[in-house]
PDB file of N, CA and C in Angstrom:
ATOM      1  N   UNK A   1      22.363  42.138  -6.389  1.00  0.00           N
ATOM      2  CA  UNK A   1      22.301  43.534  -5.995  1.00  0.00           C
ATOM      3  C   UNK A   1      23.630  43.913  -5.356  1.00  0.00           C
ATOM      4  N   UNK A   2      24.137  45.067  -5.737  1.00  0.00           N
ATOM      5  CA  UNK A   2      25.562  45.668  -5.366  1.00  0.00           C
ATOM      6  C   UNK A   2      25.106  46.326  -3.781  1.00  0.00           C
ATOM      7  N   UNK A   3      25.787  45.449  -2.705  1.00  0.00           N
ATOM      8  CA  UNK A   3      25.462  46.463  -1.262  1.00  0.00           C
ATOM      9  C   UNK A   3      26.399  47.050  -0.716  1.00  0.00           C
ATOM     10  N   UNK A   4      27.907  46.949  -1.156  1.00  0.00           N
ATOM     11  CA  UNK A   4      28.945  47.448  -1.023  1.00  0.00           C
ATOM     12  C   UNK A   4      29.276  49.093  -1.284  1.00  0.00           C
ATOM     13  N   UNK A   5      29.241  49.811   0.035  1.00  0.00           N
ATOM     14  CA  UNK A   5      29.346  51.069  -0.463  1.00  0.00           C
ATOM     15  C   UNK A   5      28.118  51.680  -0.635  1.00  0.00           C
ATOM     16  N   UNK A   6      26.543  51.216  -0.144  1.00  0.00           N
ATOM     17  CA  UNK A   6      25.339  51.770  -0.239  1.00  0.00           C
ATOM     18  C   UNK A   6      25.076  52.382   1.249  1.00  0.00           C
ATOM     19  N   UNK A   7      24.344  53.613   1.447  1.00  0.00           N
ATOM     20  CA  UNK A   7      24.043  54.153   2.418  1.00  0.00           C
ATOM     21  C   UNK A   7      22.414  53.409   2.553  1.00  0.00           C
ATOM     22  N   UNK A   8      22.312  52.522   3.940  1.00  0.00           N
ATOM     23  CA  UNK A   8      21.129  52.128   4.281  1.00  0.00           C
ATOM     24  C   UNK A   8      20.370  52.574   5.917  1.00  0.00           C
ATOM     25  N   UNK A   9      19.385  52.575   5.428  1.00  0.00           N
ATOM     26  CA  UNK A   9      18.327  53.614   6.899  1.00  0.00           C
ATOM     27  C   UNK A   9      17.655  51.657   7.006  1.00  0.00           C
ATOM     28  N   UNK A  10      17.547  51.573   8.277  1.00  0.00           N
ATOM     29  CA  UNK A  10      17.089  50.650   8.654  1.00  0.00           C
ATOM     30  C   UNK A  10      16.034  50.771  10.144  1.00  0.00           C
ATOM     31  N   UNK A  11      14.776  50.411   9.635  1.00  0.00           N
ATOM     32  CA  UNK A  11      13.939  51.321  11.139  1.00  0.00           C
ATOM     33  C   UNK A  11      14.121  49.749  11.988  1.00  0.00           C
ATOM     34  N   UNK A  12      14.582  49.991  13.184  1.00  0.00           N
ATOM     35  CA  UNK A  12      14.059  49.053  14.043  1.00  0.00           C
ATOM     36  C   UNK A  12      15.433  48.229  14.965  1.00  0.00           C
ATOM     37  N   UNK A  13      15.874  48.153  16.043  1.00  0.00           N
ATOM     38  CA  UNK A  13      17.202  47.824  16.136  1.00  0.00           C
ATOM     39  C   UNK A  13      16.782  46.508  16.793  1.00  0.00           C
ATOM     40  N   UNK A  14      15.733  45.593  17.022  1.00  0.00           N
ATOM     41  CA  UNK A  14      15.805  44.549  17.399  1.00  0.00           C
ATOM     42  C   UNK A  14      15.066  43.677  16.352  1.00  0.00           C
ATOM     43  N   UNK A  15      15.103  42.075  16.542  1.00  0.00           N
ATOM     44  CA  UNK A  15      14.203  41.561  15.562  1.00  0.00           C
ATOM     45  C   UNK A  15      14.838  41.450  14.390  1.00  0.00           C
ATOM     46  N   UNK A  16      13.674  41.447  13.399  1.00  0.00           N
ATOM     47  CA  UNK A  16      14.015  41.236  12.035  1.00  0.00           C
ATOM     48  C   UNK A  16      14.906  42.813  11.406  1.00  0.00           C
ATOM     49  N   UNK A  17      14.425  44.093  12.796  1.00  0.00           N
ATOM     50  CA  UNK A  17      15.633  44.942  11.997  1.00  0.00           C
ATOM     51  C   UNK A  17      17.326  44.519  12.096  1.00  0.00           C
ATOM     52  N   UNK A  18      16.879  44.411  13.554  1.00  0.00           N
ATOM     53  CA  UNK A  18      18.592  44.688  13.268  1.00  0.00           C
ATOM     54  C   UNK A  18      19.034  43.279  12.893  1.00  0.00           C
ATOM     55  N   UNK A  19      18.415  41.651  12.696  1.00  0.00           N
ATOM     56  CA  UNK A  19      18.728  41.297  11.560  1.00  0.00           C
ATOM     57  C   UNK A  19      19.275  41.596  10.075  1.00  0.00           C
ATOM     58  N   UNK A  20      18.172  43.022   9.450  1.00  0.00           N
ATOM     59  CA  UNK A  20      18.686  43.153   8.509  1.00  0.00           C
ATOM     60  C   UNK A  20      19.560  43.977   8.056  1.00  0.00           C
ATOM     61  N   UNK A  21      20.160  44.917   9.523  1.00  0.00           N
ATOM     62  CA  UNK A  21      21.274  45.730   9.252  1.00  0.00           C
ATOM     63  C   UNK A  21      22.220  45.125   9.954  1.00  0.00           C
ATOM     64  N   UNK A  22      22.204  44.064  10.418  1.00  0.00           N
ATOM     65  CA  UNK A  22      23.341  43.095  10.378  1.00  0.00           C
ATOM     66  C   UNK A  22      23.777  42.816   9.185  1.00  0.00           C
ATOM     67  N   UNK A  23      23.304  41.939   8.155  1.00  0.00           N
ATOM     68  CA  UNK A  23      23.350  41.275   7.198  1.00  0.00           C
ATOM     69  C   UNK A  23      23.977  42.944   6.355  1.00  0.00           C
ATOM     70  N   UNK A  24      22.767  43.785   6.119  1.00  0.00           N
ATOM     71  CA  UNK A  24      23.610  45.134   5.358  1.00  0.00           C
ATOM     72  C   UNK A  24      25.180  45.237   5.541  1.00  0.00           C
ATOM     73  N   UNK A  25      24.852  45.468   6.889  1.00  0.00           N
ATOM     74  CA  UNK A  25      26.392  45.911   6.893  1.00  0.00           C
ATOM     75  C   UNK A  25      27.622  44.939   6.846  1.00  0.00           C
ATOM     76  N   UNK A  26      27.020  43.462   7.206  1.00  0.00           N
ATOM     77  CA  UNK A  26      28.337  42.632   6.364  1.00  0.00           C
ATOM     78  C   UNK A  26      28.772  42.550   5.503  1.00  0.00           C
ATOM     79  N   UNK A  27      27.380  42.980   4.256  1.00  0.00           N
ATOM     80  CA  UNK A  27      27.633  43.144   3.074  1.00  0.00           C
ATOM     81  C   UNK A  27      28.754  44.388   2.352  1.00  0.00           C
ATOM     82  N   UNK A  28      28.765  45.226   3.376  1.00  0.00           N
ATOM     83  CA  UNK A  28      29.558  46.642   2.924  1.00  0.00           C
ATOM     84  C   UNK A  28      28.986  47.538   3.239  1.00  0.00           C
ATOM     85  N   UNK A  29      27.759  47.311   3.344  1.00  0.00           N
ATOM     86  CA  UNK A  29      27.016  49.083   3.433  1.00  0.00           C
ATOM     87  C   UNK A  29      27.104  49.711   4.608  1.00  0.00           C
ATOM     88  N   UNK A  30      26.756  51.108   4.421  1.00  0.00           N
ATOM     89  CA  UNK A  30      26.980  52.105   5.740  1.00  0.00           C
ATOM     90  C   UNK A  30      25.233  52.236   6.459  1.00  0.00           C
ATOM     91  N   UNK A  31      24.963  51.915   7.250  1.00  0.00           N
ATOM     92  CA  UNK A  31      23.805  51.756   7.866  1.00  0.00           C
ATOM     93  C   UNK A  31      23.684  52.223   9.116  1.00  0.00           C
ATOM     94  N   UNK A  32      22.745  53.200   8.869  1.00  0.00           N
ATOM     95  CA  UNK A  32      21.907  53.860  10.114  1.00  0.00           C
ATOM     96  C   UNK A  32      20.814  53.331  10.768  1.00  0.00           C
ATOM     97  N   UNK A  33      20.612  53.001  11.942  1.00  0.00           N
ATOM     98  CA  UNK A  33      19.557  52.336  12.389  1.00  0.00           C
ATOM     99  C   UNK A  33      18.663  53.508  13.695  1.00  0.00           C
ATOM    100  N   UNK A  34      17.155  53.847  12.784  1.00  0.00           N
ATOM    101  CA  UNK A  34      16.920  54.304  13.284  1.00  0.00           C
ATOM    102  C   UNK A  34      15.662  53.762  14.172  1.00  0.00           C
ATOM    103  N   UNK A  35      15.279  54.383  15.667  1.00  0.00           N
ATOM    104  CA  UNK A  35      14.675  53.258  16.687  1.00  0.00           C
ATOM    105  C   UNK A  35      14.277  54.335  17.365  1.00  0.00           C
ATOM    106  N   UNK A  36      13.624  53.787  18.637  1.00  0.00           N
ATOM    107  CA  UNK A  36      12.940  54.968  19.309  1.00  0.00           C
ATOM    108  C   UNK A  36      14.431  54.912  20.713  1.00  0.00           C
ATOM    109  N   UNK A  37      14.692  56.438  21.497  1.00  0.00           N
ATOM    110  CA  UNK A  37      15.598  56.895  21.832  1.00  0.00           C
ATOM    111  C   UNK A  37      15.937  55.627  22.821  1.00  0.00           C
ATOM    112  N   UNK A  38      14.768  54.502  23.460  1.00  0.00           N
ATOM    113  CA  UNK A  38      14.915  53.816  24.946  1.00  0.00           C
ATOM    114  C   UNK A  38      15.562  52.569  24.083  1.00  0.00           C
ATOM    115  N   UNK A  39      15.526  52.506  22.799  1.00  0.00           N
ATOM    116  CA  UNK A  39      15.631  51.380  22.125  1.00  0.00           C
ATOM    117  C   UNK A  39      17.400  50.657  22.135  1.00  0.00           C
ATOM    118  N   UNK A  40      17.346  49.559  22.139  1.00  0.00           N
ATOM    119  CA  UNK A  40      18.960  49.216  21.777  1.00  0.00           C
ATOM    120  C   UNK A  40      19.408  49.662  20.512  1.00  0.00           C
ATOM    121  N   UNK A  41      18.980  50.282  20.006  1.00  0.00           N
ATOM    122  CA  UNK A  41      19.157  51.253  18.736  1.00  0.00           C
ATOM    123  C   UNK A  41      21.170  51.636  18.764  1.00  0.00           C
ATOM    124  N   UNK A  42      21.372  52.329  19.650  1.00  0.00           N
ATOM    125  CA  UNK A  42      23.143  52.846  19.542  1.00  0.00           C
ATOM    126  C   UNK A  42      23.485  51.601  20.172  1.00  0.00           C
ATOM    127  N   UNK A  43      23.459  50.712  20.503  1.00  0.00           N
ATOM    128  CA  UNK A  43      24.099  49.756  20.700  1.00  0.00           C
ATOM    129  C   UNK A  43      24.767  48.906  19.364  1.00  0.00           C
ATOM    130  N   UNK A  44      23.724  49.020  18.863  1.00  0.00           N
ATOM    131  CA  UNK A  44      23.366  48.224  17.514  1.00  0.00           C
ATOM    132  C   UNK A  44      23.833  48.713  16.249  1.00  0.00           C
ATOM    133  N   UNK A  45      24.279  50.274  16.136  1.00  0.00           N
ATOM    134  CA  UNK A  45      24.295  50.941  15.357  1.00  0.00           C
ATOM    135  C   UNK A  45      25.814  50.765  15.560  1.00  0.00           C
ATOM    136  N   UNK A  46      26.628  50.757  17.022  1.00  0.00           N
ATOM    137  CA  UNK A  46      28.164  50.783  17.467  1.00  0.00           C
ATOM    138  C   UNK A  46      28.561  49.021  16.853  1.00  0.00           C
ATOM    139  N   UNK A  47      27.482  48.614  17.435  1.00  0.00           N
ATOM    140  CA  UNK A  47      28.293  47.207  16.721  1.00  0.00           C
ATOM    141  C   UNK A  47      28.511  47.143  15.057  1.00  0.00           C
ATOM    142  N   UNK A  48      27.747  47.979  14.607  1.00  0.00           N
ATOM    143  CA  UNK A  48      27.523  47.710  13.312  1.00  0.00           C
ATOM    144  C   UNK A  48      28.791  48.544  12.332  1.00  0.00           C
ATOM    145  N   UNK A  49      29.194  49.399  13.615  1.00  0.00           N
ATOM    146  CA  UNK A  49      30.036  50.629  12.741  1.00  0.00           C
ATOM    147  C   UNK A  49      29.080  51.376  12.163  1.00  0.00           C
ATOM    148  N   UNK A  50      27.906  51.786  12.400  1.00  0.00           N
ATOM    149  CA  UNK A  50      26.944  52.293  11.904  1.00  0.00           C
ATOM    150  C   UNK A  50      26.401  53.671  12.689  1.00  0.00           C
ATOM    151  N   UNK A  51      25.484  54.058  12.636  1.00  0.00           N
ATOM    152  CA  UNK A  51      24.817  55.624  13.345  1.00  0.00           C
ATOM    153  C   UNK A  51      23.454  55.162  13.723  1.00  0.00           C
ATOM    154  N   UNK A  52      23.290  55.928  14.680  1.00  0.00           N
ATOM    155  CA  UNK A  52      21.819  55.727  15.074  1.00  0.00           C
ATOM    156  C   UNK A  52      21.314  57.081  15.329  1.00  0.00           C
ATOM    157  N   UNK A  53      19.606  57.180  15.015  1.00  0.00           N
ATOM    158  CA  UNK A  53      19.165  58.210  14.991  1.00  0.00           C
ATOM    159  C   UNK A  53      17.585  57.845  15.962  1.00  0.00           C
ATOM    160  N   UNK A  54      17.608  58.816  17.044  1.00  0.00           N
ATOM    161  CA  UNK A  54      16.473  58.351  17.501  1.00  0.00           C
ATOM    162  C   UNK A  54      15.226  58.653  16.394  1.00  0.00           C
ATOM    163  N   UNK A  55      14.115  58.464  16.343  1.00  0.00           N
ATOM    164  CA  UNK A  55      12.786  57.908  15.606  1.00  0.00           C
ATOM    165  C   UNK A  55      11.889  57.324  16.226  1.00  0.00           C
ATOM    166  N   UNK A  56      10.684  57.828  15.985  1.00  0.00           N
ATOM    167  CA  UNK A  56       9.762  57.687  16.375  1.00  0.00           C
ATOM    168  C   UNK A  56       8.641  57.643  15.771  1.00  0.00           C
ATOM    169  N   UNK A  57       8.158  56.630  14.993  1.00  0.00           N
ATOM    170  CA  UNK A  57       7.701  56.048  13.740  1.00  0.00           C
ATOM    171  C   UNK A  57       6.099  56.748  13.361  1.00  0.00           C
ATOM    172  N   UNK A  58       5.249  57.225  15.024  1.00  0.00           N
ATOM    173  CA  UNK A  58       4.073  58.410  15.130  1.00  0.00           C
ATOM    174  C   UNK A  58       4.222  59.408  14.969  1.00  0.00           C
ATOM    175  N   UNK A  59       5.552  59.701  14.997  1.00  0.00           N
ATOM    176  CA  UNK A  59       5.834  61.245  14.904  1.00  0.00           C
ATOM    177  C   UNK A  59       5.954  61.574  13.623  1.00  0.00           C
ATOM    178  N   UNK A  60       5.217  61.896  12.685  1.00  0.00           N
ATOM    179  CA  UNK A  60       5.349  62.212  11.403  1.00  0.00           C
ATOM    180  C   UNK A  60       6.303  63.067  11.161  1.00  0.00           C
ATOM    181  N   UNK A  61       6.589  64.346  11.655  1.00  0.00           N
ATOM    182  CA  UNK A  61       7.276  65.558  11.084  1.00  0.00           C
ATOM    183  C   UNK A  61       8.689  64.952  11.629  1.00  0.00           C
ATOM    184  N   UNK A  62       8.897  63.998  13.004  1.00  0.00           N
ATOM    185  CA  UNK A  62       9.759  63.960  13.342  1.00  0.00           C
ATOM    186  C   UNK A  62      10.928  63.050  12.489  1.00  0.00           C
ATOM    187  N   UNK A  63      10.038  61.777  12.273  1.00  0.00           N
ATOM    188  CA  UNK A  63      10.606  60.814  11.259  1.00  0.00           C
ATOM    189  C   UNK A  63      10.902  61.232  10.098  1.00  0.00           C
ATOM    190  N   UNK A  64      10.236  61.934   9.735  1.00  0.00           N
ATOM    191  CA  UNK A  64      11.239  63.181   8.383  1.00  0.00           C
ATOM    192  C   UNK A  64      12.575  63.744   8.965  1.00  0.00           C
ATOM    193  N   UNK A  65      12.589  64.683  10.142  1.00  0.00           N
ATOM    194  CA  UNK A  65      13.467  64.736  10.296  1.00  0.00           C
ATOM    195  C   UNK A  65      15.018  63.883  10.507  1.00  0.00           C
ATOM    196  N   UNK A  66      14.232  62.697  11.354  1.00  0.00           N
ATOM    197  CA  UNK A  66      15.389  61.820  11.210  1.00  0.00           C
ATOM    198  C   UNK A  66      15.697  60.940  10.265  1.00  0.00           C
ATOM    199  N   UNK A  67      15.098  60.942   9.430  1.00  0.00           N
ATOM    200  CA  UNK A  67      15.607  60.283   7.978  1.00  0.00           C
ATOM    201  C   UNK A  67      16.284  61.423   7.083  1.00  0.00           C
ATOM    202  N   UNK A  68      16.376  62.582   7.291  1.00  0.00           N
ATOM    203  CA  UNK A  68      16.899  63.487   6.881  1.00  0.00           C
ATOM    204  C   UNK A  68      18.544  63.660   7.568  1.00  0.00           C
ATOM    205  N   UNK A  69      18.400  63.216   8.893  1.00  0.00           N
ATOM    206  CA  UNK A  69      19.846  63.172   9.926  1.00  0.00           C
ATOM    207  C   UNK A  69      20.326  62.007   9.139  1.00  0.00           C
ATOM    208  N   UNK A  70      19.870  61.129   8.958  1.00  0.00           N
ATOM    209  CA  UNK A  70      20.666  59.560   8.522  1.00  0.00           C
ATOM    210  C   UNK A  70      20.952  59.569   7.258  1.00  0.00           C
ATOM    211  N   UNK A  71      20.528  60.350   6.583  1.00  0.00           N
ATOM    212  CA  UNK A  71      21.177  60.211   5.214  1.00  0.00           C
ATOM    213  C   UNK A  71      21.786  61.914   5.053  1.00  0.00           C
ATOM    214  N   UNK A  72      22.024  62.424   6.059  1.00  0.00           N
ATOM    215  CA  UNK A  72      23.030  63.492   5.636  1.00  0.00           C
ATOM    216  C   UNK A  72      24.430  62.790   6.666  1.00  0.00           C
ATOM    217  N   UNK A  73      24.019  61.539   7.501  1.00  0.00           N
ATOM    218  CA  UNK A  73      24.858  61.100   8.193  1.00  0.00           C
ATOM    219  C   UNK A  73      26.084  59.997   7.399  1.00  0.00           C
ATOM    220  N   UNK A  74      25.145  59.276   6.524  1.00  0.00           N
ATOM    221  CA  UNK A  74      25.309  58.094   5.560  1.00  0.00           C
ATOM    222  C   UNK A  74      26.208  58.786   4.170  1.00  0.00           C
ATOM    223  N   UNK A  75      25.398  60.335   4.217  1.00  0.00           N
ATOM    224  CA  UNK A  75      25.955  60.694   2.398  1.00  0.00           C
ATOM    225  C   UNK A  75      25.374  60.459   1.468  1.00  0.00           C
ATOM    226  N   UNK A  76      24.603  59.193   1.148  1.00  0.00           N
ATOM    227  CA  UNK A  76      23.441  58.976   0.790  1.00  0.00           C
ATOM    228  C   UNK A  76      22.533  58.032   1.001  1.00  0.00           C
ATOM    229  N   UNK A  77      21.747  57.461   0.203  1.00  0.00           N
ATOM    230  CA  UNK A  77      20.792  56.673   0.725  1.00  0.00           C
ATOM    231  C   UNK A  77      19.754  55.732  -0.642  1.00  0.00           C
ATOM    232  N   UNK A  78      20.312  54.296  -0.581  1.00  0.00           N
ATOM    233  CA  UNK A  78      20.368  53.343  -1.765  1.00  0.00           C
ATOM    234  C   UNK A  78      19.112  52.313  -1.354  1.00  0.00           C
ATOM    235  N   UNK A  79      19.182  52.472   0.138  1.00  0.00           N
ATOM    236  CA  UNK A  79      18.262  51.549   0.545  1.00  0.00           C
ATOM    237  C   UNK A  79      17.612  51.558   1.913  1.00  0.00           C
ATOM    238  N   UNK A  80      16.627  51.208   1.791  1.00  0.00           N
ATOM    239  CA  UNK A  80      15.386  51.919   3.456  1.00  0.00           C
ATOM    240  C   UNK A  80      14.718  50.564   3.686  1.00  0.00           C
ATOM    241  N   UNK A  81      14.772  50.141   4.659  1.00  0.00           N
ATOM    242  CA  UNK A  81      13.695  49.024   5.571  1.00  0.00           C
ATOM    243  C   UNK A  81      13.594  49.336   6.166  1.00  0.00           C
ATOM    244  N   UNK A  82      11.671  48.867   6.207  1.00  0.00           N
ATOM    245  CA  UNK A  82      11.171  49.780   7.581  1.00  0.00           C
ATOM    246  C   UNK A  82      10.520  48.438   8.274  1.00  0.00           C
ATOM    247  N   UNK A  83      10.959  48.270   9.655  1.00  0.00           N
ATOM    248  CA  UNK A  83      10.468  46.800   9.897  1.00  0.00           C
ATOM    249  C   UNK A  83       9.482  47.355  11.398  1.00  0.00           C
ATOM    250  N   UNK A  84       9.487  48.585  11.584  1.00  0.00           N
ATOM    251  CA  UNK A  84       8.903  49.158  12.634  1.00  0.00           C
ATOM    252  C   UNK A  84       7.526  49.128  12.781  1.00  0.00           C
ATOM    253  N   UNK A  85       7.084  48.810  13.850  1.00  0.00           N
ATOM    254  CA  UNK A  85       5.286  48.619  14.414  1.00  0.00           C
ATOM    255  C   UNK A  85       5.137  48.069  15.235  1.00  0.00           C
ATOM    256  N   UNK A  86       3.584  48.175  15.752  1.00  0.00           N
ATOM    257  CA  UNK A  86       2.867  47.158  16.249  1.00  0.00           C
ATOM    258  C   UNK A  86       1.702  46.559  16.336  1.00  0.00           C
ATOM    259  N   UNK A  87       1.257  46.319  17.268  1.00  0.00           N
ATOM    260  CA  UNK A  87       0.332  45.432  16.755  1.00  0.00           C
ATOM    261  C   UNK A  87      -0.324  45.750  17.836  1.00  0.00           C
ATOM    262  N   UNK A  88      -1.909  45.393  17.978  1.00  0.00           N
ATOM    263  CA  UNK A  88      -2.547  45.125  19.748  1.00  0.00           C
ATOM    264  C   UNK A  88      -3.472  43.936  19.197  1.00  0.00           C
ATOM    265  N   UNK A  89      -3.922  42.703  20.423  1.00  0.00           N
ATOM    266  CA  UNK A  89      -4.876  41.786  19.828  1.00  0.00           C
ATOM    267  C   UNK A  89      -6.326  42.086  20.616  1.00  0.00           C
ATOM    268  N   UNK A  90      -7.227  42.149  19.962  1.00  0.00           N
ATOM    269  CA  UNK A  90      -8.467  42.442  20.309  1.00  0.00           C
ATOM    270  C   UNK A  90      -9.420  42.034  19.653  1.00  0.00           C
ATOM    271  N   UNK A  91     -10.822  41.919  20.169  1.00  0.00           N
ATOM    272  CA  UNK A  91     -12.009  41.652  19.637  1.00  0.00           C
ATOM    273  C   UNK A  91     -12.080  42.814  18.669  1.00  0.00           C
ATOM    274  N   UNK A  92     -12.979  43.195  17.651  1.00  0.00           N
ATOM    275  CA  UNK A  92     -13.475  44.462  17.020  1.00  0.00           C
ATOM    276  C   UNK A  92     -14.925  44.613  17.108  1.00  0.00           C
ATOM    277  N   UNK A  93     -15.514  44.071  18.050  1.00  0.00           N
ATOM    278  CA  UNK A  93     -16.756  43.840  18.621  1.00  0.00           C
ATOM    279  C   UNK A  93     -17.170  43.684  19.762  1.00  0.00           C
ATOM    280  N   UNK A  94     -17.438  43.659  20.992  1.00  0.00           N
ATOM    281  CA  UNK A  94     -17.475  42.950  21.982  1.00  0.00           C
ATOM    282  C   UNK A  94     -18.993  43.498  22.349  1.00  0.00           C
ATOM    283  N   UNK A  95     -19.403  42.446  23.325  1.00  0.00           N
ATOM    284  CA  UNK A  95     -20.339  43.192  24.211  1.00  0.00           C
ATOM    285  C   UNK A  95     -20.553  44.654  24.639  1.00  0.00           C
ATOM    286  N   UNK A  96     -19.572  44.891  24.904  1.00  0.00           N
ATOM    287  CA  UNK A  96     -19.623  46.598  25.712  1.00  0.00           C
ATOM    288  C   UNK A  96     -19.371  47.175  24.458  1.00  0.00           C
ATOM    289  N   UNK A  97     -18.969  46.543  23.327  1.00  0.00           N
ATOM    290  CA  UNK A  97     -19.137  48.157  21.970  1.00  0.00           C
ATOM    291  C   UNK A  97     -18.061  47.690  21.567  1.00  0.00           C
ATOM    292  N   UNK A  98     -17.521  48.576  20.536  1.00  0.00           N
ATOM    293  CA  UNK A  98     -16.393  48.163  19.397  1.00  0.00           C
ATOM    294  C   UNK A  98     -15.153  48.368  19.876  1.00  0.00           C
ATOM    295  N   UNK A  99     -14.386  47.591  19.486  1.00  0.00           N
ATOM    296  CA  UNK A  99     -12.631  47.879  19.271  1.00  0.00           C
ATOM    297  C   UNK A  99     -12.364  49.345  19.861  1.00  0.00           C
ATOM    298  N   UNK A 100     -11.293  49.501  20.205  1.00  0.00           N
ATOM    299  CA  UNK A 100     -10.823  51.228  20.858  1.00  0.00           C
ATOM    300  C   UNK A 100     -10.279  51.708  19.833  1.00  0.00           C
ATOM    301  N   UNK A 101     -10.878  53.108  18.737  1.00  0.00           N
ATOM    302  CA  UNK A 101     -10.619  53.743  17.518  1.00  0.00           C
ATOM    303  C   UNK A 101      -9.278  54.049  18.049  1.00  0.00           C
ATOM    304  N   UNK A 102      -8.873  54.671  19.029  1.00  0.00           N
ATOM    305  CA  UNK A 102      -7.768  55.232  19.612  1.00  0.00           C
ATOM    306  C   UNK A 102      -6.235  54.521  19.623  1.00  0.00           C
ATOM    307  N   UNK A 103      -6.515  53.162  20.137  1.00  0.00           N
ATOM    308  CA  UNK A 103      -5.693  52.315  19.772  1.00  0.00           C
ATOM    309  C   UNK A 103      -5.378  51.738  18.756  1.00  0.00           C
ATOM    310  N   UNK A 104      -6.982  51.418  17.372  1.00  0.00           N
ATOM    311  CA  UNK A 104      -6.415  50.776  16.443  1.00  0.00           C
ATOM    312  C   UNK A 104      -5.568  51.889  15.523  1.00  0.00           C
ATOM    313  N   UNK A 105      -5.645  53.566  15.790  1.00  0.00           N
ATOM    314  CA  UNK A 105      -5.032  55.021  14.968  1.00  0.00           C
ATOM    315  C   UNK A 105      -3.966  54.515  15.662  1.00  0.00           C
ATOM    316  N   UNK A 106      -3.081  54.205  16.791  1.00  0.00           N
ATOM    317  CA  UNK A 106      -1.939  53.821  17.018  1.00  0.00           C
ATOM    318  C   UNK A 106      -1.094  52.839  15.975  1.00  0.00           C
ATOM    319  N   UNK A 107      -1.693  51.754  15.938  1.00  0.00           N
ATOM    320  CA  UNK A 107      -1.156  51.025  15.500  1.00  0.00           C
ATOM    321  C   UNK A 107      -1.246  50.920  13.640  1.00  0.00           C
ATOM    322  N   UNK A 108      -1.793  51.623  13.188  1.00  0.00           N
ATOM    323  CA  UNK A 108      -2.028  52.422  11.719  1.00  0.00           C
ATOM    324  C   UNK A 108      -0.922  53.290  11.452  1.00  0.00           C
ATOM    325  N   UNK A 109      -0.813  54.064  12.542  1.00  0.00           N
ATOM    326  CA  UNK A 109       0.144  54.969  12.722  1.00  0.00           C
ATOM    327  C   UNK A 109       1.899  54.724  12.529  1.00  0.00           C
TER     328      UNK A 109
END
């Protein structure tokens, strides 16, 4: 695969993301890393020679918007990883009643 010269959106600036917009951008590509605003996100994005866009992966209308900032930032856009989420560990049963609907729509989300 040609990565030289590809505009890449990469969600997540710690972990396996910014693993993989490490690796992107050694390869050549121009990579935006987008993260939530508290995130090492512009840290990550400065080391990279890259842009960062805050994101916020619940925010539906918003994460449009900022994938819309990063690839009018980039010029275009060849390639997207989204390594963003989480997780909660819980019973889905317990004595006192089921799993919290509230929390598991979070993490769906």
């Amino acid at each position: 695969m040609e990565i030289q010269g590809k505009g890449a959106v990469v969600g997540r600036a710690s972990g396996m993301g910014r693993a993989t917009a490490t690796a992107l951008a050694a390869s050549g590509a121009r990579v935006a890393v987008l993260d939530q605003a508290s995130s090492q996100g512009k840290e990550v994005a400065e080391e990279l020679g890259g842009v960062f866009v805050a994101c916020d992966v619940t925010d539906f209308p918003g994460s449009e918007a900022a994938l819309t900032t990063a690839i009018e930032a980039l010029g275009s856009l060849h390639i997207a990883v989204n390594t963003a989420g989480a997780g909660i560990a819980g019973r889905t049963l317990t004595r006192e009643g089921p799993h919290d609907l509230d929390a598991f729509r979070r993490v769906v989300d």
